[in-house]
PDB file of N, CA and C in Angstrom:
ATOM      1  N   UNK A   1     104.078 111.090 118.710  1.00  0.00           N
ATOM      2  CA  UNK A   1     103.386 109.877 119.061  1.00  0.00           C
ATOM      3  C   UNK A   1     102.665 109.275 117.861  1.00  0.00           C
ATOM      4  N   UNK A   2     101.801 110.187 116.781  1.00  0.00           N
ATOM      5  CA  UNK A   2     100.927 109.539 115.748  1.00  0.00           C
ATOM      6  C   UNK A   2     102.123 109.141 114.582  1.00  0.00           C
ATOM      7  N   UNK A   3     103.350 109.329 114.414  1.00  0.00           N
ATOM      8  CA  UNK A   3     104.266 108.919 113.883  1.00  0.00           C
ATOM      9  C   UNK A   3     104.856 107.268 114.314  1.00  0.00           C
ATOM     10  N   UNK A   4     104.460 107.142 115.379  1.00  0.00           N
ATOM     11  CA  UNK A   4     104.608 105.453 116.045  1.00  0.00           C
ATOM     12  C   UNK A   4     103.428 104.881 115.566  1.00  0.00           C
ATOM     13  N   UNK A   5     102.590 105.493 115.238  1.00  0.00           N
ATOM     14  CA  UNK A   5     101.418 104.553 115.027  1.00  0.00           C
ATOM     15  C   UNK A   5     101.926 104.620 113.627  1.00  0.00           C
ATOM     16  N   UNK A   6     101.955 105.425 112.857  1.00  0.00           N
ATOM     17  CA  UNK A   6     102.082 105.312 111.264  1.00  0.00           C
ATOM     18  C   UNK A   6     103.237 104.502 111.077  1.00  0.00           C
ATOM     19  N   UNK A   7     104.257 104.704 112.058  1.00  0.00           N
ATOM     20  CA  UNK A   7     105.382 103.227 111.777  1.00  0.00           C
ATOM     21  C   UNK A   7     104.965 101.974 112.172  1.00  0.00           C
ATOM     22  N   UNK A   8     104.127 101.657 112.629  1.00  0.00           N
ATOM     23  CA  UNK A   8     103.220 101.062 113.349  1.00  0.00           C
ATOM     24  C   UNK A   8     104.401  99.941 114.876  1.00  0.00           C
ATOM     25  N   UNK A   9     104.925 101.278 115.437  1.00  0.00           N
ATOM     26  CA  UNK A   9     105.411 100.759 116.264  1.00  0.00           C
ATOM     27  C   UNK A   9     104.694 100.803 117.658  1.00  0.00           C
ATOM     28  N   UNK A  10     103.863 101.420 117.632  1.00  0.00           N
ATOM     29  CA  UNK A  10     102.558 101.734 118.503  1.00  0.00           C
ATOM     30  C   UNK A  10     101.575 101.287 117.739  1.00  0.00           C
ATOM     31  N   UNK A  11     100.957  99.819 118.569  1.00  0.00           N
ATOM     32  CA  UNK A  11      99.399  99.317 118.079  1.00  0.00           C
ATOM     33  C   UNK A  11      98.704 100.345 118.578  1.00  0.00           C
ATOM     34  N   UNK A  12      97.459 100.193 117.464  1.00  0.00           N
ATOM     35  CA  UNK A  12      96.051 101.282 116.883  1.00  0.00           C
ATOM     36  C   UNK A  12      95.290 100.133 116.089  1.00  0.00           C
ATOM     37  N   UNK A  13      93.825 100.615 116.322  1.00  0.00           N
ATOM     38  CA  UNK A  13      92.973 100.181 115.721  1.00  0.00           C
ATOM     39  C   UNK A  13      92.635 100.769 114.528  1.00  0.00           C
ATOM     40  N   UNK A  14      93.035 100.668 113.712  1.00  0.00           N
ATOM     41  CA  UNK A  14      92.906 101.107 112.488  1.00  0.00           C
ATOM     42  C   UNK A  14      91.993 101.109 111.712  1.00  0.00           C
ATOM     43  N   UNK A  15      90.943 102.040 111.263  1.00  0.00           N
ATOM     44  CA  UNK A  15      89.599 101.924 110.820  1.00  0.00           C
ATOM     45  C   UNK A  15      89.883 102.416 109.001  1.00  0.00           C
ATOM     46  N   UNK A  16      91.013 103.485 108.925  1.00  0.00           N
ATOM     47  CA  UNK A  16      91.374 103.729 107.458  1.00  0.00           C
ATOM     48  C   UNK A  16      92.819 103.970 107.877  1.00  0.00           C
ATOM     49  N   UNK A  17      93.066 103.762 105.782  1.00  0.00           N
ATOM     50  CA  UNK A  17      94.876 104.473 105.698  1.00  0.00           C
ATOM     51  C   UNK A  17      94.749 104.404 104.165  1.00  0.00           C
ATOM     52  N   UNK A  18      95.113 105.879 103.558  1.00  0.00           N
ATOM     53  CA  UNK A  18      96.414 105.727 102.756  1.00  0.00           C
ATOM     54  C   UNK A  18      97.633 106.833 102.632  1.00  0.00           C
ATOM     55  N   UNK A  19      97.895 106.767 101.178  1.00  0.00           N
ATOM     56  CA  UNK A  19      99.101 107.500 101.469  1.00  0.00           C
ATOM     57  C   UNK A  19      99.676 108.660 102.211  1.00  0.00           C
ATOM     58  N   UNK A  20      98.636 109.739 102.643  1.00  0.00           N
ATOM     59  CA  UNK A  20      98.585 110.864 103.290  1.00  0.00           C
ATOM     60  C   UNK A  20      98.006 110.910 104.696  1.00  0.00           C
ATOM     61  N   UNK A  21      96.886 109.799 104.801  1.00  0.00           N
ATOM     62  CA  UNK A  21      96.016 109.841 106.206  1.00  0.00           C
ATOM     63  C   UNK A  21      96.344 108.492 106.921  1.00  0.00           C
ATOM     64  N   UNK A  22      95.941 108.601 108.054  1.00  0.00           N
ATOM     65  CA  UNK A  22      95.392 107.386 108.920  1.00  0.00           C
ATOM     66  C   UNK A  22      94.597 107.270 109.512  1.00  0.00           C
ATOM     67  N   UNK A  23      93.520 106.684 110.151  1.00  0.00           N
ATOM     68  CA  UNK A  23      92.363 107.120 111.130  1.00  0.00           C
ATOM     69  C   UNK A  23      92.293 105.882 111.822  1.00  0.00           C
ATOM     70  N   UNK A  24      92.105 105.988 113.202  1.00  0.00           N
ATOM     71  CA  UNK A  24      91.911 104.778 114.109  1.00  0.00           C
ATOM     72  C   UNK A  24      91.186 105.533 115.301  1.00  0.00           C
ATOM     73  N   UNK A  25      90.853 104.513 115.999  1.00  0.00           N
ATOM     74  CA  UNK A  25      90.180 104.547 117.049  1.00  0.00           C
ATOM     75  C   UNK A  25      90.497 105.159 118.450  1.00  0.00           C
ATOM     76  N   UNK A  26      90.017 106.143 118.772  1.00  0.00           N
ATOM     77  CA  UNK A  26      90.573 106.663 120.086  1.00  0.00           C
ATOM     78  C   UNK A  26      90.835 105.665 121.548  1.00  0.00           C
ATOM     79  N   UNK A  27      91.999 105.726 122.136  1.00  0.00           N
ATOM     80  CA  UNK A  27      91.942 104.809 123.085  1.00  0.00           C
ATOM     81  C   UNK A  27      90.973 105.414 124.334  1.00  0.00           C
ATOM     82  N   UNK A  28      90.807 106.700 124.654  1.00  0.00           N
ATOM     83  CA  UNK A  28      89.954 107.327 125.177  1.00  0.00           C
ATOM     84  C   UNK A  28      88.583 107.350 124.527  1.00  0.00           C
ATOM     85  N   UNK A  29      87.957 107.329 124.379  1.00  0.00           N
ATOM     86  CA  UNK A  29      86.568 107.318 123.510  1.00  0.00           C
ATOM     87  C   UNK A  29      85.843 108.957 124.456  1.00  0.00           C
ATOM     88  N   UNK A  30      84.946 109.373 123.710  1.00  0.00           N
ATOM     89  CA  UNK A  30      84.313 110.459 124.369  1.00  0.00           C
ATOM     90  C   UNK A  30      83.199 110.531 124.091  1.00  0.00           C
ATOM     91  N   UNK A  31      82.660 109.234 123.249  1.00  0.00           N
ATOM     92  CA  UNK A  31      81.590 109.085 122.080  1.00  0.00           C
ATOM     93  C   UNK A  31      81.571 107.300 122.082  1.00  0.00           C
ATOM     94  N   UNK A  32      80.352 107.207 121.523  1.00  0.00           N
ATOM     95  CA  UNK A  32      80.087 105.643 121.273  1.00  0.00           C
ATOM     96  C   UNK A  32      81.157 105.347 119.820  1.00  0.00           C
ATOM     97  N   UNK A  33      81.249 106.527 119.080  1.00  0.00           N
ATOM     98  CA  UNK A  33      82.511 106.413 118.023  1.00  0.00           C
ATOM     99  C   UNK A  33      82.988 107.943 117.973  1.00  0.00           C
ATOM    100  N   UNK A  34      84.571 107.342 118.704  1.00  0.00           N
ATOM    101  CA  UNK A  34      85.794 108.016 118.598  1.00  0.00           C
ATOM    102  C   UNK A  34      86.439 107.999 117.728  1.00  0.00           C
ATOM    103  N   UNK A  35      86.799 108.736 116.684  1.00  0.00           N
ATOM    104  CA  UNK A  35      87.977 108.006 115.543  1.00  0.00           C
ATOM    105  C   UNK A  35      88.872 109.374 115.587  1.00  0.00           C
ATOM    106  N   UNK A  36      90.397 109.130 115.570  1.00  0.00           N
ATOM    107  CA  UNK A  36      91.068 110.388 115.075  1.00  0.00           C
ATOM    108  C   UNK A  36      91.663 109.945 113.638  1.00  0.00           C
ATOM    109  N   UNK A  37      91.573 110.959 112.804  1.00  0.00           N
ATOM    110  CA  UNK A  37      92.118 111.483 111.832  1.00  0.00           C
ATOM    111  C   UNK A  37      93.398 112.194 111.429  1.00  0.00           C
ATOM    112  N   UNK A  38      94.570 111.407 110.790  1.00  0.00           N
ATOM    113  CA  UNK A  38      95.912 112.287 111.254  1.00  0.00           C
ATOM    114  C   UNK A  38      96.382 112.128 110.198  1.00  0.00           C
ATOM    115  N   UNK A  39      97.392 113.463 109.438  1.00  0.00           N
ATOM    116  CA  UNK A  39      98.003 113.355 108.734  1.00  0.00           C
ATOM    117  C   UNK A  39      98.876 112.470 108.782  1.00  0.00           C
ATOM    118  N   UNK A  40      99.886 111.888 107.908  1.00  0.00           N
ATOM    119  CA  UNK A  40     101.014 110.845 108.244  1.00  0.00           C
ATOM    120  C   UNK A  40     102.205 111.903 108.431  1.00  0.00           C
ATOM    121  N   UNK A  41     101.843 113.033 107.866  1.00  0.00           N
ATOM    122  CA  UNK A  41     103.219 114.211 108.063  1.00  0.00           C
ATOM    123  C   UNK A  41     103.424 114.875 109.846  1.00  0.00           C
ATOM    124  N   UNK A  42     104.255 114.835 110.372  1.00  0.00           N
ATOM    125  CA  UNK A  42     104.065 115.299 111.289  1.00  0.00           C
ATOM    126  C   UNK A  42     104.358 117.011 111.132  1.00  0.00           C
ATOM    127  N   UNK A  43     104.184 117.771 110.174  1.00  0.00           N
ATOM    128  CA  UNK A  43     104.910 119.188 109.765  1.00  0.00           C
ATOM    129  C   UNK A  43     103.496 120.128 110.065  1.00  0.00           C
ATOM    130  N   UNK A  44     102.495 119.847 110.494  1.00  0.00           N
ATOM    131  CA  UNK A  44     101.414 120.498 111.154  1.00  0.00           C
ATOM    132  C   UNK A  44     101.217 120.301 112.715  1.00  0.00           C
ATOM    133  N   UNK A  45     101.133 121.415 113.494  1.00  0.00           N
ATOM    134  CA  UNK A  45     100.800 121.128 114.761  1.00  0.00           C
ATOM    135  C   UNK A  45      99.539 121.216 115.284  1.00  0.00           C
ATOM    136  N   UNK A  46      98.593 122.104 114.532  1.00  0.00           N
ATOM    137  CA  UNK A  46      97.398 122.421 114.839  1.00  0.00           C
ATOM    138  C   UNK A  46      96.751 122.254 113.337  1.00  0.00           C
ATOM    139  N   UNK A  47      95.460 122.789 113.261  1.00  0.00           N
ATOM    140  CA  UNK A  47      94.366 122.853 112.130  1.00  0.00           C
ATOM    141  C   UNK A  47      95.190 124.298 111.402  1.00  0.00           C
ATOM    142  N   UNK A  48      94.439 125.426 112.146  1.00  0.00           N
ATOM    143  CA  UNK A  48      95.317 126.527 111.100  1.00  0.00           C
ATOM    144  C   UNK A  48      96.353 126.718 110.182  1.00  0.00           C
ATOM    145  N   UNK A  49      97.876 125.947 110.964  1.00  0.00           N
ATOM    146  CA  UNK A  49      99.177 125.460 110.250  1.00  0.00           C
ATOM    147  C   UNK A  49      98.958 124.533 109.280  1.00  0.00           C
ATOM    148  N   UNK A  50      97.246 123.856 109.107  1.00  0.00           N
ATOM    149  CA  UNK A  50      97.730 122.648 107.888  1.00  0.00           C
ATOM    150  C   UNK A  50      96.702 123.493 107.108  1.00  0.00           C
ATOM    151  N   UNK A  51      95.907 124.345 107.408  1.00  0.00           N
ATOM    152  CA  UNK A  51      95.235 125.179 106.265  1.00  0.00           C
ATOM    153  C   UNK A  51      96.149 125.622 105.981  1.00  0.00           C
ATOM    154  N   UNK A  52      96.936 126.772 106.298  1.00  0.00           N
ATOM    155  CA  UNK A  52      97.852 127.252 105.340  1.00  0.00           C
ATOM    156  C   UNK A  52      98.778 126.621 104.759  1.00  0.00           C
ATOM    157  N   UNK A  53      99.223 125.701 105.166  1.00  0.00           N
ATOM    158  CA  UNK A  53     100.613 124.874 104.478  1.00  0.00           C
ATOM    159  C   UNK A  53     100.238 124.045 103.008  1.00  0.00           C
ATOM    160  N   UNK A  54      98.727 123.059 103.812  1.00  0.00           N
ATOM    161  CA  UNK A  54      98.637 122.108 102.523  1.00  0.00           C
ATOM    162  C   UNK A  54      96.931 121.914 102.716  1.00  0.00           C
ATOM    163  N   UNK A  55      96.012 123.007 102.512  1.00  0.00           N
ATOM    164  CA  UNK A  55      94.444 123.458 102.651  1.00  0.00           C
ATOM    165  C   UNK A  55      93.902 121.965 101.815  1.00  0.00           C
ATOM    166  N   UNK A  56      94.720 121.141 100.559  1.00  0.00           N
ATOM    167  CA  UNK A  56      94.183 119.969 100.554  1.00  0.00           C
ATOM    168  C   UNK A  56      94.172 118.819 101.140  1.00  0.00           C
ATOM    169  N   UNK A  57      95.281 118.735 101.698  1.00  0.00           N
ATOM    170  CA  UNK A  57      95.276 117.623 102.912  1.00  0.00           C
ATOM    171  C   UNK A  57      94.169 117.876 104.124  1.00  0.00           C
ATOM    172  N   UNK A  58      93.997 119.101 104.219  1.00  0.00           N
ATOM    173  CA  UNK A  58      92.720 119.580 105.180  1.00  0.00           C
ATOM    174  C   UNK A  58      91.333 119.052 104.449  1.00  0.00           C
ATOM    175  N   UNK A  59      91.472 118.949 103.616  1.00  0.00           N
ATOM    176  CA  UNK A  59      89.756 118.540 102.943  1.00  0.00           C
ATOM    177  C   UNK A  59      89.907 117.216 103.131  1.00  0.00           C
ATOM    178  N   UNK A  60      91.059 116.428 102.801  1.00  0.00           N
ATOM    179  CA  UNK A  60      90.986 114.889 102.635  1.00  0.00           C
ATOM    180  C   UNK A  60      90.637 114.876 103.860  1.00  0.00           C
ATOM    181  N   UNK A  61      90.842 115.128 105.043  1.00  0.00           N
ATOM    182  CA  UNK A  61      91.197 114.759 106.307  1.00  0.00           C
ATOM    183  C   UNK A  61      89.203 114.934 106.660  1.00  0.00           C
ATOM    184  N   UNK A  62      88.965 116.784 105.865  1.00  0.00           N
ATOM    185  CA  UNK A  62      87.519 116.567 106.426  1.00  0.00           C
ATOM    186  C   UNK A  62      86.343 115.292 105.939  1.00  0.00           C
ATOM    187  N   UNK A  63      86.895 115.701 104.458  1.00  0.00           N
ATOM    188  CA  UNK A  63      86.225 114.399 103.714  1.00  0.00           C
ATOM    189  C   UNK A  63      86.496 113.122 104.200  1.00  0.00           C
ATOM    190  N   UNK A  64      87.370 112.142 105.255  1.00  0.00           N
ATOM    191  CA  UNK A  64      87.483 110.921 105.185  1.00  0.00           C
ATOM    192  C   UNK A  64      86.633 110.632 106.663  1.00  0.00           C
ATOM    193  N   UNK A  65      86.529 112.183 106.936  1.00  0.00           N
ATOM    194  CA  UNK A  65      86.023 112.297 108.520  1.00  0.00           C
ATOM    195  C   UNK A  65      84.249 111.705 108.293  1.00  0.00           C
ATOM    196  N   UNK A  66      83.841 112.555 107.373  1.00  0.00           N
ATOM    197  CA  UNK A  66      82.375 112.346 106.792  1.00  0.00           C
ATOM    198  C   UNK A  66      82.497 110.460 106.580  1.00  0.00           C
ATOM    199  N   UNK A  67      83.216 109.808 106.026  1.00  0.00           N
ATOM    200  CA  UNK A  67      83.225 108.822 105.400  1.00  0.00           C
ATOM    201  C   UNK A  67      83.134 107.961 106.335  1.00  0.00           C
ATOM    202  N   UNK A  68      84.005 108.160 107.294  1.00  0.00           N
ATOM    203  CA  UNK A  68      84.194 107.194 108.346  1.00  0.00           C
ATOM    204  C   UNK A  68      83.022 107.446 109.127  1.00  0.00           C
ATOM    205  N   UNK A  69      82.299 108.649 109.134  1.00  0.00           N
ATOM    206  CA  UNK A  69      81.001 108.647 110.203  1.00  0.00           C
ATOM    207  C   UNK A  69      79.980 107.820 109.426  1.00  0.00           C
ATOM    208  N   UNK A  70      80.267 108.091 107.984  1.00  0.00           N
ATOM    209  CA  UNK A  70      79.098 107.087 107.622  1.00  0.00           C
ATOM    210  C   UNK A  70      78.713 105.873 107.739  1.00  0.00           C
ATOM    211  N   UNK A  71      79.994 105.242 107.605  1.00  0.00           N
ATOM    212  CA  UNK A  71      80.531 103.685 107.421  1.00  0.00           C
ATOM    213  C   UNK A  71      80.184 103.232 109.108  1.00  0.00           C
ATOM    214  N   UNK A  72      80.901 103.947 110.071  1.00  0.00           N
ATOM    215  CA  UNK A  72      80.839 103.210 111.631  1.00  0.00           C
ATOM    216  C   UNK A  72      79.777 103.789 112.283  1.00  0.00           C
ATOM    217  N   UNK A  73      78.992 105.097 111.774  1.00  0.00           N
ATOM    218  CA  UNK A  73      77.360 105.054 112.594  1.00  0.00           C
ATOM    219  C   UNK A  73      76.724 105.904 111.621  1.00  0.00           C
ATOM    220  N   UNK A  74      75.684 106.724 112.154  1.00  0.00           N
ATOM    221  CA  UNK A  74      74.656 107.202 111.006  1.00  0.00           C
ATOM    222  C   UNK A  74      74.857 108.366 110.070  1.00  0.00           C
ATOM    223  N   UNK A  75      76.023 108.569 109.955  1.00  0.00           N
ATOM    224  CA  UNK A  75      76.673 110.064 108.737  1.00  0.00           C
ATOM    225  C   UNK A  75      76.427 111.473 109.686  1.00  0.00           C
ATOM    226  N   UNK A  76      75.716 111.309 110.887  1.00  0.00           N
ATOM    227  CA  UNK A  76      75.714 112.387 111.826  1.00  0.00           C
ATOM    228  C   UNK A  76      76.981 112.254 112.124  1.00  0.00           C
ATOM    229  N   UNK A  77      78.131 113.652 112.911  1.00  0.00           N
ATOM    230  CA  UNK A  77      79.158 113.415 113.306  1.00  0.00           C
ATOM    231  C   UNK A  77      79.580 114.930 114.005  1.00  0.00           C
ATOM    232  N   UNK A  78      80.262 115.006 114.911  1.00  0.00           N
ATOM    233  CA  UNK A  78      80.759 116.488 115.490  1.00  0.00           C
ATOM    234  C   UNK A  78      82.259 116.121 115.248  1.00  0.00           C
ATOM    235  N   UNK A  79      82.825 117.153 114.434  1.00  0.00           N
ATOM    236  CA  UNK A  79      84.306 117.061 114.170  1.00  0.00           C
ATOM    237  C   UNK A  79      85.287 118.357 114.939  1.00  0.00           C
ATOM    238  N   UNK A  80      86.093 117.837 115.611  1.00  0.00           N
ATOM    239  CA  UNK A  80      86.866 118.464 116.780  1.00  0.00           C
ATOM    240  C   UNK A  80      88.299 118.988 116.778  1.00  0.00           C
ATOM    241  N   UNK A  81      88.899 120.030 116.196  1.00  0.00           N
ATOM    242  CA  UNK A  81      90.742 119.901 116.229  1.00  0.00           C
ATOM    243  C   UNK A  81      91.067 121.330 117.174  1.00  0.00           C
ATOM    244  N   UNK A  82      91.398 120.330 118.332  1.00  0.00           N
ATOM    245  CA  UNK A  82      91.591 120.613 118.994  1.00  0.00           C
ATOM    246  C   UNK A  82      93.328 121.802 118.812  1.00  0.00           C
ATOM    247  N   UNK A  83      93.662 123.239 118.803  1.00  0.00           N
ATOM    248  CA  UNK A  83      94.573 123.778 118.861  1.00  0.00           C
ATOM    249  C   UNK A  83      95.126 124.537 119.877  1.00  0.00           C
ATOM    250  N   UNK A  84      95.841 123.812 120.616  1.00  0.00           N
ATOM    251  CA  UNK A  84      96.242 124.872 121.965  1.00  0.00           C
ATOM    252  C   UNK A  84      96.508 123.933 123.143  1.00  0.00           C
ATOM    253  N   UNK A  85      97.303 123.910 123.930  1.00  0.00           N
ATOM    254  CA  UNK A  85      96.911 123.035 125.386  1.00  0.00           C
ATOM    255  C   UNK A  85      96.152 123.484 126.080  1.00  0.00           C
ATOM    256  N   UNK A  86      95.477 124.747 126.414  1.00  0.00           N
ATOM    257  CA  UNK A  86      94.721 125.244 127.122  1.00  0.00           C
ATOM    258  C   UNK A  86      93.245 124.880 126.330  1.00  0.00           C
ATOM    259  N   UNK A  87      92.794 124.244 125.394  1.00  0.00           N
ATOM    260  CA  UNK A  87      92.028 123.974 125.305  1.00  0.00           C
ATOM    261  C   UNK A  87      91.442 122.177 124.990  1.00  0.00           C
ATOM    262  N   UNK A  88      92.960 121.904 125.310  1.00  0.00           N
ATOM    263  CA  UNK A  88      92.826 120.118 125.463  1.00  0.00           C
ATOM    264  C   UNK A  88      93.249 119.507 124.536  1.00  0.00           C
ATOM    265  N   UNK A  89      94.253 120.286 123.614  1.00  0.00           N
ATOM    266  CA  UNK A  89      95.695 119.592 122.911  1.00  0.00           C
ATOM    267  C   UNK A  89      96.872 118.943 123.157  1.00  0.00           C
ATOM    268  N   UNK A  90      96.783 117.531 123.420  1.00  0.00           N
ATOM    269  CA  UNK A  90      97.607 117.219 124.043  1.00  0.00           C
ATOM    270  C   UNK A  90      98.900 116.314 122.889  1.00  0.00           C
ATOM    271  N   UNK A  91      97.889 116.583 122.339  1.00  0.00           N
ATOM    272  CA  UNK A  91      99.434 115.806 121.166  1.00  0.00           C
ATOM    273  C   UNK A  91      99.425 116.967 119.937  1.00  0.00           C
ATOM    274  N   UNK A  92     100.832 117.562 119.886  1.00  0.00           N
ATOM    275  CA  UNK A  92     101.029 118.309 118.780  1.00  0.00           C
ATOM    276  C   UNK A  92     101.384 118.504 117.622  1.00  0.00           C
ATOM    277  N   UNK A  93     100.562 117.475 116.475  1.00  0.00           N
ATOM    278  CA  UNK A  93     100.386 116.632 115.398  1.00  0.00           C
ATOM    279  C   UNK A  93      99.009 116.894 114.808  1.00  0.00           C
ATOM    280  N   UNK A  94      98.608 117.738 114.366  1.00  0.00           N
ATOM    281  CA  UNK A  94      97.221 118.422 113.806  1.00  0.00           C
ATOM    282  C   UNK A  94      96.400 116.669 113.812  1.00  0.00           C
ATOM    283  N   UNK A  95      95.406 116.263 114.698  1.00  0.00           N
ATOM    284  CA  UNK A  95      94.533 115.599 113.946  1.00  0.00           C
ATOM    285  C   UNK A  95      93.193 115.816 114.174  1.00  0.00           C
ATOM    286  N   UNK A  96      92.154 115.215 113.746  1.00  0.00           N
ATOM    287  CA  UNK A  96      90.520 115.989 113.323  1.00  0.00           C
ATOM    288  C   UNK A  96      89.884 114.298 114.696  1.00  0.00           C
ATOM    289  N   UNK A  97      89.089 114.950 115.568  1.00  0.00           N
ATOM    290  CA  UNK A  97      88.172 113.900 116.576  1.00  0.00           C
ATOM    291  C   UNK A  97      86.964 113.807 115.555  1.00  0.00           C
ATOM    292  N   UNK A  98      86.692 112.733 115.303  1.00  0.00           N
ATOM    293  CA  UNK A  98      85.076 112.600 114.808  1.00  0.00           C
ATOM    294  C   UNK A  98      84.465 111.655 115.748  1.00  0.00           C
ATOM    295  N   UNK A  99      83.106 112.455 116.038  1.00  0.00           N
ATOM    296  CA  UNK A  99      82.262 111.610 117.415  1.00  0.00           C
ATOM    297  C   UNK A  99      81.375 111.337 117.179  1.00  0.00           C
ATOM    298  N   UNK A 100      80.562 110.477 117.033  1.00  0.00           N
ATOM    299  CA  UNK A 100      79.192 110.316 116.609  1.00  0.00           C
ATOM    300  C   UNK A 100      78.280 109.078 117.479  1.00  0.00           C
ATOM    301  N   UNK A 101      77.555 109.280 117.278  1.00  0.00           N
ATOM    302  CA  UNK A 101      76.505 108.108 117.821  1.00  0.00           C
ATOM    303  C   UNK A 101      75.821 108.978 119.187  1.00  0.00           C
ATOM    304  N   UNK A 102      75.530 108.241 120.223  1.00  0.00           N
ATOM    305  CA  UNK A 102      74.688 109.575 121.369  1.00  0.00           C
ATOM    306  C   UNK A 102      75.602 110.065 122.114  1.00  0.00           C
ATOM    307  N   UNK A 103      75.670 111.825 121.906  1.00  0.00           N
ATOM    308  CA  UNK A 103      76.636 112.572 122.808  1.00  0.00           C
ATOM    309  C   UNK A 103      76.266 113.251 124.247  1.00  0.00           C
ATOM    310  N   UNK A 104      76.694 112.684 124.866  1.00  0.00           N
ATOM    311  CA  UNK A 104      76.264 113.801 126.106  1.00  0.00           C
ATOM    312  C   UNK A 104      77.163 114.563 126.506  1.00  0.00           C
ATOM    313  N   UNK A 105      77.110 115.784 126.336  1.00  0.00           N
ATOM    314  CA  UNK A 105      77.359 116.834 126.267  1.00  0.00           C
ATOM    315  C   UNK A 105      78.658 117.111 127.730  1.00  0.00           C
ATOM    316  N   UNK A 106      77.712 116.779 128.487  1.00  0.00           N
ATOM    317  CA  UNK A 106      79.104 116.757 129.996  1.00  0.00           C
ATOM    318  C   UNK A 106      79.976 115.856 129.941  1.00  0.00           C
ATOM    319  N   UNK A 107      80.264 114.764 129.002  1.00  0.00           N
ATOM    320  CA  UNK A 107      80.994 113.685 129.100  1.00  0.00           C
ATOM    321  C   UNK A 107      82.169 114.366 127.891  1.00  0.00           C
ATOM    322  N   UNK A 108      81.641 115.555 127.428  1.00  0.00           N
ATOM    323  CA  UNK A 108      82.677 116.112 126.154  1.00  0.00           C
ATOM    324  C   UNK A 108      83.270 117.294 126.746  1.00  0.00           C
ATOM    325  N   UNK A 109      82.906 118.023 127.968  1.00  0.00           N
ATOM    326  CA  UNK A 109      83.803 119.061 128.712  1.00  0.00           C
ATOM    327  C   UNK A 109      82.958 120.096 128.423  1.00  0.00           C
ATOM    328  N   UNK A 110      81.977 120.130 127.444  1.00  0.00           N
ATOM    329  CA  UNK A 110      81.087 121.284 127.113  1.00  0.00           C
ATOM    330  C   UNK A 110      79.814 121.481 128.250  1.00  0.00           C
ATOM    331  N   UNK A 111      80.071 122.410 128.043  1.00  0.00           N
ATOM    332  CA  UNK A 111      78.934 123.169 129.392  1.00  0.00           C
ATOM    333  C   UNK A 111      77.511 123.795 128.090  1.00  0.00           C
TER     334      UNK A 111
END
């Protein structure tokens, strides 16, 4: 699916891009700011598989996460990669949730 957006055959709100990343706006929001973070490679399925494969594409991804919390609310941010369906992976394309602004806690599945 994040491969339609990077062809951009699937509209996204697009908040960053370059050659390696993309980040746009969650159509679900879970947060006053939702943004996901996705490699453009689809050769990671989870977080673990892109530490070991390419551990720098994992920093860009954390680093653009910081960037974008700064830029769209106050540099506070909870960053989320989700690995597994049993824990609410539903697309299997490693990307990073950054949430920020006021969280309430039951509206994120956390008890």
């Amino acid at each position: 699916m994040f491969e339609l957006i990077v062809a951009r055959e699937i509209p996204a709100d697009i908040v960053f891009e370059n050659d390696r990343i993309i980040a746009f706006k969650d159509i679900a929001p879970k947060a006053p700011v939702h943004l996901l973070v996705v490699p453009k490679t689809a050769e990671y399925s989870n977080v673990a598989e892109l530490a070991e494969g390419d551990p720098l594409l994992l920093a860009e991804i954390v680093t653009t996460a910081g960037d974008l919390a700064a830029e769209h609310s106050n540099g506070e941010y909870r960053l989320i990669f989700n690995s597994g369906a049993t824990v609410g992976q539903t697309v299997f394309h490693v990307h990073a949730h950054v949430l920020s602004g006021s969280l309430d806690e039951s509206s994120l599945g956390f008890q």
